[in-house]
Protein backbone atom coordinates (compact mmCIF):
# COMPACT_ATOMS: atom_id res chain seq x y z
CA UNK A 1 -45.37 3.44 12.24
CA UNK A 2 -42.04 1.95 13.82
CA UNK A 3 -38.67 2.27 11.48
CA UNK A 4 -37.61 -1.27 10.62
CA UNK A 5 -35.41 -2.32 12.96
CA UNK A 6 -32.14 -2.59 10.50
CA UNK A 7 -32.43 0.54 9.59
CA UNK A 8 -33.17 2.64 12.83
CA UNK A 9 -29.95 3.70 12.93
CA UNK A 10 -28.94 4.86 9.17
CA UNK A 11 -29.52 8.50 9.02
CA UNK A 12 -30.26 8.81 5.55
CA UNK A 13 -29.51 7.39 2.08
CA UNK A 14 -27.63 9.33 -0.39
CA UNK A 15 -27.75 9.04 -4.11
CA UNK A 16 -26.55 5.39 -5.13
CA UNK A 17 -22.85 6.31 -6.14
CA UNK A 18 -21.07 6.00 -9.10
CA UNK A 19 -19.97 1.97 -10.32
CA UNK A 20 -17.00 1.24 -11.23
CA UNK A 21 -17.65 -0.04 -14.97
CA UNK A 22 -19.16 4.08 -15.27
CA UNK A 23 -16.17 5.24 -13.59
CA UNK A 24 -13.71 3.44 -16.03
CA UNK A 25 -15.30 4.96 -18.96
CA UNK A 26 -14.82 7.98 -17.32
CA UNK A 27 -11.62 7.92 -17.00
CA UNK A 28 -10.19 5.05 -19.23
CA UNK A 29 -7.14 3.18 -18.86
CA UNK A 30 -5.76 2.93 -22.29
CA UNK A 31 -3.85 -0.66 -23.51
CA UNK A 32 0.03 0.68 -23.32
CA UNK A 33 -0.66 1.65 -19.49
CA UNK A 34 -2.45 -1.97 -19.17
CA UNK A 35 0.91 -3.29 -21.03
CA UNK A 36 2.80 -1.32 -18.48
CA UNK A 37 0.86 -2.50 -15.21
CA UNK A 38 0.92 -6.02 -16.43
CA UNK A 39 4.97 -5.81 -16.57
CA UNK A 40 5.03 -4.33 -13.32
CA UNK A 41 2.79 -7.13 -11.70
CA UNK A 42 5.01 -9.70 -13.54
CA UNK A 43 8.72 -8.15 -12.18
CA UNK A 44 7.38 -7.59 -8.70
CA UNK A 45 6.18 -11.83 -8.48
CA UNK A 46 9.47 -12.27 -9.88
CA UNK A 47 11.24 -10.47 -7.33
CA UNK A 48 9.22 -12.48 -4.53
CA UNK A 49 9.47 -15.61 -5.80
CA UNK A 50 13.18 -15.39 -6.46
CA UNK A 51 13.16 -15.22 -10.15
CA UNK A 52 14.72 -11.42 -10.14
CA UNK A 53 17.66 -10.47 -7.87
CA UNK A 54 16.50 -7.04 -7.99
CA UNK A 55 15.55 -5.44 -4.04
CA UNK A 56 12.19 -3.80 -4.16
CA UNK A 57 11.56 -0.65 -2.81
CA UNK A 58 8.02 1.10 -1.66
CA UNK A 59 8.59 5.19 -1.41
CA UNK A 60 6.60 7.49 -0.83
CA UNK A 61 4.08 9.44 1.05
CA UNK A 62 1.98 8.32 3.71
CA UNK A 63 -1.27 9.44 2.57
CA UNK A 64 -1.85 11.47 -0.53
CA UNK A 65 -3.90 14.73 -0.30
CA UNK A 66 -2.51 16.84 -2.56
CA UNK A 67 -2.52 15.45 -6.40
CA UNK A 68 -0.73 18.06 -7.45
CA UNK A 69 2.28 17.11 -4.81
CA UNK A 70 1.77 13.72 -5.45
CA UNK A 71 2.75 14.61 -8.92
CA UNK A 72 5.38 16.42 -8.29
CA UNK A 73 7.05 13.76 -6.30
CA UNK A 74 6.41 11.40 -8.85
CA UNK A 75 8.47 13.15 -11.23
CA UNK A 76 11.61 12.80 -8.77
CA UNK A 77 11.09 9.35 -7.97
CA UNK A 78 11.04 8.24 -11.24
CA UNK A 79 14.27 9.67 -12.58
CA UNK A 80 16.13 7.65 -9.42
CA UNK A 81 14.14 5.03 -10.32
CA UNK A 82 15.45 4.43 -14.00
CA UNK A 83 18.68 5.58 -12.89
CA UNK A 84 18.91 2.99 -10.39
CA UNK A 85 17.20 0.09 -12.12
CA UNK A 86 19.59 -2.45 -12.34
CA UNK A 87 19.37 -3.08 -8.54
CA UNK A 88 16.09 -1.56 -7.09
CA UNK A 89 12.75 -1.90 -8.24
CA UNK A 90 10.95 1.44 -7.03
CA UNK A 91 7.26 1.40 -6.34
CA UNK A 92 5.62 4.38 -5.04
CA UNK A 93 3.50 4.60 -2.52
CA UNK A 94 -0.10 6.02 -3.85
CA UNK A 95 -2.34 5.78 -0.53
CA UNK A 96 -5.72 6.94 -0.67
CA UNK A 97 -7.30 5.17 1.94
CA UNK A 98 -6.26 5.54 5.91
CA UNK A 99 -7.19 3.31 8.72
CA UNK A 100 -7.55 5.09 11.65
CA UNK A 101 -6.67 3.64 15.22
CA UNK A 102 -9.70 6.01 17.01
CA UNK A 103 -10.53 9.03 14.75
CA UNK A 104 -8.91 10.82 11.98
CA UNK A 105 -9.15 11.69 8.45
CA UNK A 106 -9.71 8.61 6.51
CA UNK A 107 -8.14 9.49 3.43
CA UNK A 108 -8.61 10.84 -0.52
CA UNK A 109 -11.01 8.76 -1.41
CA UNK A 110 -13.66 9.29 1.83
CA UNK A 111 -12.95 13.06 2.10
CA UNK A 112 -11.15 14.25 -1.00
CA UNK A 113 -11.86 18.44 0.34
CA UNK A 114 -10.22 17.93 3.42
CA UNK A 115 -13.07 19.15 5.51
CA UNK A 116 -15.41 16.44 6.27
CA UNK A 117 -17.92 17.16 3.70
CA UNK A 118 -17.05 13.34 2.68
CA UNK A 119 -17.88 13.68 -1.07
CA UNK A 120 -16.49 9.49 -1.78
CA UNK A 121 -17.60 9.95 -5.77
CA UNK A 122 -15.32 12.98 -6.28
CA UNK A 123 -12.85 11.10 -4.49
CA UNK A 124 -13.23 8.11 -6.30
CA UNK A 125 -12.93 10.28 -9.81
CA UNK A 126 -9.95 12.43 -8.61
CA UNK A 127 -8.12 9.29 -7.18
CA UNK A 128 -8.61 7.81 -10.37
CA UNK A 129 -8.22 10.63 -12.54
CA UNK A 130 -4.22 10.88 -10.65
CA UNK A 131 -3.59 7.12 -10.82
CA UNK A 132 -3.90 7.67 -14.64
CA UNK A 133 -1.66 10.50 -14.93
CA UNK A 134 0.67 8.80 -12.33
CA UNK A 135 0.11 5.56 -14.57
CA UNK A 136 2.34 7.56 -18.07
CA UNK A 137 5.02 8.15 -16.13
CA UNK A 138 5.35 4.08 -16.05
CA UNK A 139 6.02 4.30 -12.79
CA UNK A 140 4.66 1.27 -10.72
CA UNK A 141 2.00 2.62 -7.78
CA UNK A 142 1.31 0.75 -4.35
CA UNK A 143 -1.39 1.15 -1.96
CA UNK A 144 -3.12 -0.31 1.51
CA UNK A 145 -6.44 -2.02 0.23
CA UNK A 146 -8.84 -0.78 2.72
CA UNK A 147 -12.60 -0.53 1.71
CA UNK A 148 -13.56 -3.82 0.07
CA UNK A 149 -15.00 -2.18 -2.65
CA UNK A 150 -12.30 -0.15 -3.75
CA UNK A 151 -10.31 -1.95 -5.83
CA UNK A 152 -13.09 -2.95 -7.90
CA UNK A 153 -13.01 1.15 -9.01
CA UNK A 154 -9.20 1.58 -8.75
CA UNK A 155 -7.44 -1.48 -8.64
CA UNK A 156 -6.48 -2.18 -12.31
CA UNK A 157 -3.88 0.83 -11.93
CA UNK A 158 -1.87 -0.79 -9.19
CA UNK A 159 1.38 -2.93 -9.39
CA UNK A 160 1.01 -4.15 -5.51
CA UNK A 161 -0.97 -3.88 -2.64
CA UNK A 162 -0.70 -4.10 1.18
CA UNK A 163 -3.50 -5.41 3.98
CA UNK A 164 -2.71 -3.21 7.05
CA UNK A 165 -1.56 -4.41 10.46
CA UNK A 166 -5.51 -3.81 11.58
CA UNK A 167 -7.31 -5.71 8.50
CA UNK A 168 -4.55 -8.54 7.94
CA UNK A 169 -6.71 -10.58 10.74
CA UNK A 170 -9.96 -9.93 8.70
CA UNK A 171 -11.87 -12.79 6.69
CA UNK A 172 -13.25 -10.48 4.02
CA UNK A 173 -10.05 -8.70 3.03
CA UNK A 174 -8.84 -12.38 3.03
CA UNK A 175 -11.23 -13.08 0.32
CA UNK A 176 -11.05 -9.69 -1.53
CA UNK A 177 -7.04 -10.65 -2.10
CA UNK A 178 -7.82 -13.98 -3.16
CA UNK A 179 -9.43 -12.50 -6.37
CA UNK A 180 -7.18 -9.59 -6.86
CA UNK A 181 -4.25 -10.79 -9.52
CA UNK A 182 -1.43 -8.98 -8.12
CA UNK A 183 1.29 -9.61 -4.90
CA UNK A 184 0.21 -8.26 -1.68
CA UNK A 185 1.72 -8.20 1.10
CA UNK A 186 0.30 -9.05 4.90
CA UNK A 187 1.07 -6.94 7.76
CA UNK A 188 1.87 -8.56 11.03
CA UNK A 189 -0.74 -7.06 13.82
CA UNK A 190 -0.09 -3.60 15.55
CA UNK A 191 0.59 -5.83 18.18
CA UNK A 192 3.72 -7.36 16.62
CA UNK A 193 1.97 -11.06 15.82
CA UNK A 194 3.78 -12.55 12.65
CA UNK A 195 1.14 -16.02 12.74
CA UNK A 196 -2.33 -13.74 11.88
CA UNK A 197 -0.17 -12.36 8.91
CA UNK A 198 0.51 -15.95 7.78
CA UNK A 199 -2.53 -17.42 8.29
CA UNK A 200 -3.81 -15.01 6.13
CA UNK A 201 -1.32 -15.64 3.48
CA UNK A 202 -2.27 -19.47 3.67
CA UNK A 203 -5.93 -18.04 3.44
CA UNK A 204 -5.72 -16.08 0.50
CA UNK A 205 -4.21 -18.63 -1.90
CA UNK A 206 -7.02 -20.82 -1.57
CA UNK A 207 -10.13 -20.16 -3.63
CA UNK A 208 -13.19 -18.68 -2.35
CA UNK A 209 -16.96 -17.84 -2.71
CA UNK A 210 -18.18 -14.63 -1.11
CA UNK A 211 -20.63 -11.37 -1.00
CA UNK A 212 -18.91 -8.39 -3.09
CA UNK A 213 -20.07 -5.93 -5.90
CA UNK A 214 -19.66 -6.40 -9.98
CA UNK A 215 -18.30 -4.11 -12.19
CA UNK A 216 -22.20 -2.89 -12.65
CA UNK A 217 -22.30 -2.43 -9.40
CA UNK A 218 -24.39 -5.18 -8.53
CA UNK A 219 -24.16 -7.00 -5.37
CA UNK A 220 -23.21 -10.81 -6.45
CA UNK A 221 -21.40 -13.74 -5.29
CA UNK A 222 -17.35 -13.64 -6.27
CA UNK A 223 -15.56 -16.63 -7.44
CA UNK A 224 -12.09 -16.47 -7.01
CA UNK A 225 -9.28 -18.53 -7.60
CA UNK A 226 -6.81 -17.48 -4.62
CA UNK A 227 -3.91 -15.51 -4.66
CA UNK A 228 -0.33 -17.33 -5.06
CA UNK A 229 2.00 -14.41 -4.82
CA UNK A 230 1.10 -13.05 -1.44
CA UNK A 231 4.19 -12.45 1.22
CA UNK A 232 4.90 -10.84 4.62
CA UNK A 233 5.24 -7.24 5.74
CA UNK A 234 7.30 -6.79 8.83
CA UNK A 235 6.30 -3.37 10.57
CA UNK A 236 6.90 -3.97 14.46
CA UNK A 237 4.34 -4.05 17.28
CA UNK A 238 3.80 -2.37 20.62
CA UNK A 239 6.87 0.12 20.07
CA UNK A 240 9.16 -3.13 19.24
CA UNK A 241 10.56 -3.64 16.13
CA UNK A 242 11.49 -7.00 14.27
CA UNK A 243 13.61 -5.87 11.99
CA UNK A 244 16.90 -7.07 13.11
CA UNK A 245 18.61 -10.53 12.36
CA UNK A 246 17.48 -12.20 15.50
CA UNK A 247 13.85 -11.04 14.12
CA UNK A 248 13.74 -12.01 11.00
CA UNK A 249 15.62 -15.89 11.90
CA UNK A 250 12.51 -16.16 13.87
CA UNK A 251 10.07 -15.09 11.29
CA UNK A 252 11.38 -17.46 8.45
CA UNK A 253 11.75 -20.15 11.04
CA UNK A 254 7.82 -20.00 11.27
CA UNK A 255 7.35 -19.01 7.53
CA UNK A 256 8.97 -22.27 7.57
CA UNK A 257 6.79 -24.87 9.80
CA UNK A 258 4.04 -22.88 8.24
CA UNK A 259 4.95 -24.29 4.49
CA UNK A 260 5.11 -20.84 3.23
CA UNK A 261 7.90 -19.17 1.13
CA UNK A 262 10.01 -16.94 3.26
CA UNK A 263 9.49 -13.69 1.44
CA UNK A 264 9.89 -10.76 3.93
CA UNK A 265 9.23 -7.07 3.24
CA UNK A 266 10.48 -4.35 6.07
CA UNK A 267 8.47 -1.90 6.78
CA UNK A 268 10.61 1.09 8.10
CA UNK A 269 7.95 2.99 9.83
CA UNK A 270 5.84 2.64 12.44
CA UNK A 271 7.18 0.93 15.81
CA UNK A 272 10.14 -0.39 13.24
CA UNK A 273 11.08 2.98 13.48
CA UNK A 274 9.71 3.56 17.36
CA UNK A 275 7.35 5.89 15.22
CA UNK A 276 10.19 8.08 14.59
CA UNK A 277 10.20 9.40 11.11
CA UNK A 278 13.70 9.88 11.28
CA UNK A 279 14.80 6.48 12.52
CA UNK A 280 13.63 5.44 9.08
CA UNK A 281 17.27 5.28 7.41
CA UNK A 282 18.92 3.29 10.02
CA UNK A 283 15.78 0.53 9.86
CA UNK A 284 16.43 0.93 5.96
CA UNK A 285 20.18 0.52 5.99
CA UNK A 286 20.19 -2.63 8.47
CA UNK A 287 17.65 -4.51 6.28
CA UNK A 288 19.70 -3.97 2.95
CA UNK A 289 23.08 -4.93 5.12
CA UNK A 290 21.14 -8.25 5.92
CA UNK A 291 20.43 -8.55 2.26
CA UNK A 292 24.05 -7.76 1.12
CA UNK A 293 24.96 -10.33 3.74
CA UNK A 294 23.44 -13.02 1.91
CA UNK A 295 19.05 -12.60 3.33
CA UNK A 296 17.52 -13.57 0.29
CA UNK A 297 14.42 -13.68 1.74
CA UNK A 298 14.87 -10.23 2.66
CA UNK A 299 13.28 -8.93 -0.73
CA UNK A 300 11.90 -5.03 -0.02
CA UNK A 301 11.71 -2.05 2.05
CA UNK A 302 8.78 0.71 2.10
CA UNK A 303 9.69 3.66 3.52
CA UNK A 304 7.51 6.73 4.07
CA UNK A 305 8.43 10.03 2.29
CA UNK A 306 7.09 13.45 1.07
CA UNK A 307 8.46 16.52 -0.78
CA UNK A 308 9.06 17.87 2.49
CA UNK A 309 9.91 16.50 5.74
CA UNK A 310 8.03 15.86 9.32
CA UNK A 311 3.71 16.06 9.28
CA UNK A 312 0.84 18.80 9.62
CA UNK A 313 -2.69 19.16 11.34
CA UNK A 314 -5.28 19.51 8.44
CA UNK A 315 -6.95 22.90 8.38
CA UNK A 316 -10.19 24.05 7.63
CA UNK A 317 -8.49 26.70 5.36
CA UNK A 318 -6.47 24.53 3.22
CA UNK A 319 -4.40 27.58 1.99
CA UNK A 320 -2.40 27.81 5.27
CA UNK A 321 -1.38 24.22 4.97
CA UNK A 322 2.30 23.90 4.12
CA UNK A 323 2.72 22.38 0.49
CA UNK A 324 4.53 18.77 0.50
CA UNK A 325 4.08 17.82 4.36
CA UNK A 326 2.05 14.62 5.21
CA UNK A 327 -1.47 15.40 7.08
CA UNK A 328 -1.05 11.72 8.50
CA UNK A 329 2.33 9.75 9.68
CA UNK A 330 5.57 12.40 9.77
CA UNK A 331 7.88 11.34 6.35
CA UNK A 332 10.99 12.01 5.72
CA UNK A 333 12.07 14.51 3.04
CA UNK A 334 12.56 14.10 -0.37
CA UNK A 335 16.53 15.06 0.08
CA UNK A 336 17.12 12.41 2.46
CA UNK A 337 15.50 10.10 0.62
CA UNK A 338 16.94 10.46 -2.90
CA UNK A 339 20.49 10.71 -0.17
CA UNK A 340 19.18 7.46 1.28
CA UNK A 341 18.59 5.82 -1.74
CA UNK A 342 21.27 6.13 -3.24
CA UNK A 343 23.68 4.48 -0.32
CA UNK A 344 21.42 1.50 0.06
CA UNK A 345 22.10 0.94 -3.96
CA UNK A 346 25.72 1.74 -2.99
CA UNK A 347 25.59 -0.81 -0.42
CA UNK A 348 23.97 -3.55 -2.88
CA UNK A 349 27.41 -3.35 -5.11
């Protein structure tokens, strides 16, 4: 007997996986953390939308493999980050999901050993299980919303959210933002396009009606209302950055004749940085000039950082990894960072 024809090519069906109602009894989110989260969502839409002169700032590593690291880092960031309140909002960067350009290791949540064994429910639970202990530090978390069924498992424990320079051109992540109450920001294309970015800013604050999963886990049709606190992420294109003053004029010019606030957040990697980790600070220190000049709609920065500078190749004996170092994008190190930090506050006087 023939295979049926959409499924000739699925190799095999594995145990139907954990839902996310199941999963947050698991590992429960009590009500002060919910308090907590709710704040956070509330100062960073403030910040956006003018309300707060505060400068947001996303830190931290490019991908997190190591929980205990993650931890660890945590703990430092947080003790800047109440030190240096007054002007900077810190948010750090909790990323458990990677796109990948060809091939590569696609992050926590798909492969959560390291070694392709691709266990996604442990990943799920151990993502969730950090978030939570991230979570009483009161420490707001960010993260690139990748798999559309994610933040239906993990979402509730994050502050803000980024669609990646590959996805911002995609309908469904479009629609998944719409119903997701918290600011996100759009990348512009790995190409450098700003108007894919904004179109999908216009997209996302309208309601919509599409295919997703319920908290049961039950495939259903999602009502949402749209998204009104959604923004731009500048992060270069084709090894060119637009991070400069001539760049940005542009962008709000067509923010503008778009009808869109001009809310801008730098991204200080990728080609803004000519995908030189340590180009980083300069991209960093022009941007908060710009805003110390008088940019208001120059509102954030994420920067990515780790305990310990530069990146590694994963290995199939995870012992002879080096602790702290990316597996993904090179970082900075924590020293320059907290260094870094603290001048761009200094500059903000």
């Amino acid at each position: 007997m023939q295979p049926e024809l959409d499924i000739k090519n699925i190799k095999c069906y594995e145990e139907s996986l954990v839902t996310p109602s199941e999963l947050k009894r698991s590992y429960c989110c009590n009500d002060k953390i919910k308090e907590q989260i709710q704040n956070h969502r509330r100062t960073i839409s403030d910040i956006i939308n003018g309300d707060d002169e505060r400068f947001i700032l996303v830190c931290g590593p490019c991908s997190i493999h190591d929980p205990i690291g993650a931890l660890e880092y945590a703990e430092s960031l947080k003790i800047l980050a109440d030190k240096l309140k007054n002007r900077l909002y810190i948010i750090m960067r909790v990323y458990l999901e990677k796109p990948r350009t060809s091939i590569g290791w696609k992050g926590f949540i798909n492969d959560p050993n390291l070694d392709n064994t691709f266990n996604i429910e442990a990943g799920l639970a151990r993502s969730r299980e950090l978030l939570l202990k991230l979570s009483e530090k009161n420490l707001p978390l960010a993260t690139e919303a990748l798999n559309l069924y994610t933040p239906q498992y993990l979402g509730d424990l994050f502050s803000w959210m980024a669609i990646g320079a590959r996805t911002t051109e995609s309908q469904p992540h479009r629609e998944m933002v719409s119903g997701i109450d918290m600011p996100i920001g759009f990348k512009n294309t790995t190409q450098g396009h700003i108007e894919p970015a904004i179109n999908a800013i216009i997209a996302a604050a309208q309601p919509h009606k599409f295919i997703s999963i319920n908290q049961a886990g039950r495939i259903c049709v999602l009502h949402t209302p749209g998204n009104p606190n959604c923004h731009l992420i500048l992060r270069g294109g084709y090894k060119k950055p637009n991070f400069d003053s001539t760049a940005i004029t542009q962008c709000e010019n067509i923010l503008k004749q778009a009808g869109i606030q001009t809310t801008i957040i730098v991204d200080c990697s990728h080609d803004n940085s000519q995908k030189d980790f340590h180009q980083q600070p300069n991209v960093a220190k022009s941007v908060i000039i710009q805003r110390k000049r008088g940019n208001k709609s120059l509102v954030g920065l994420m920067l990515e950082s780790n305990l310990h500078a530069g990146n590694q190749r994963l290995e199939k004996n995870g012992h002879k990894m080096r602790y702290g170092v990316s597996v993904t994008d090179a970082c900075i190190s924590w020293e320059t960072t907290k260094k870094l930090i603290i001048e761009l506050y200094q500059i903000l006087e």
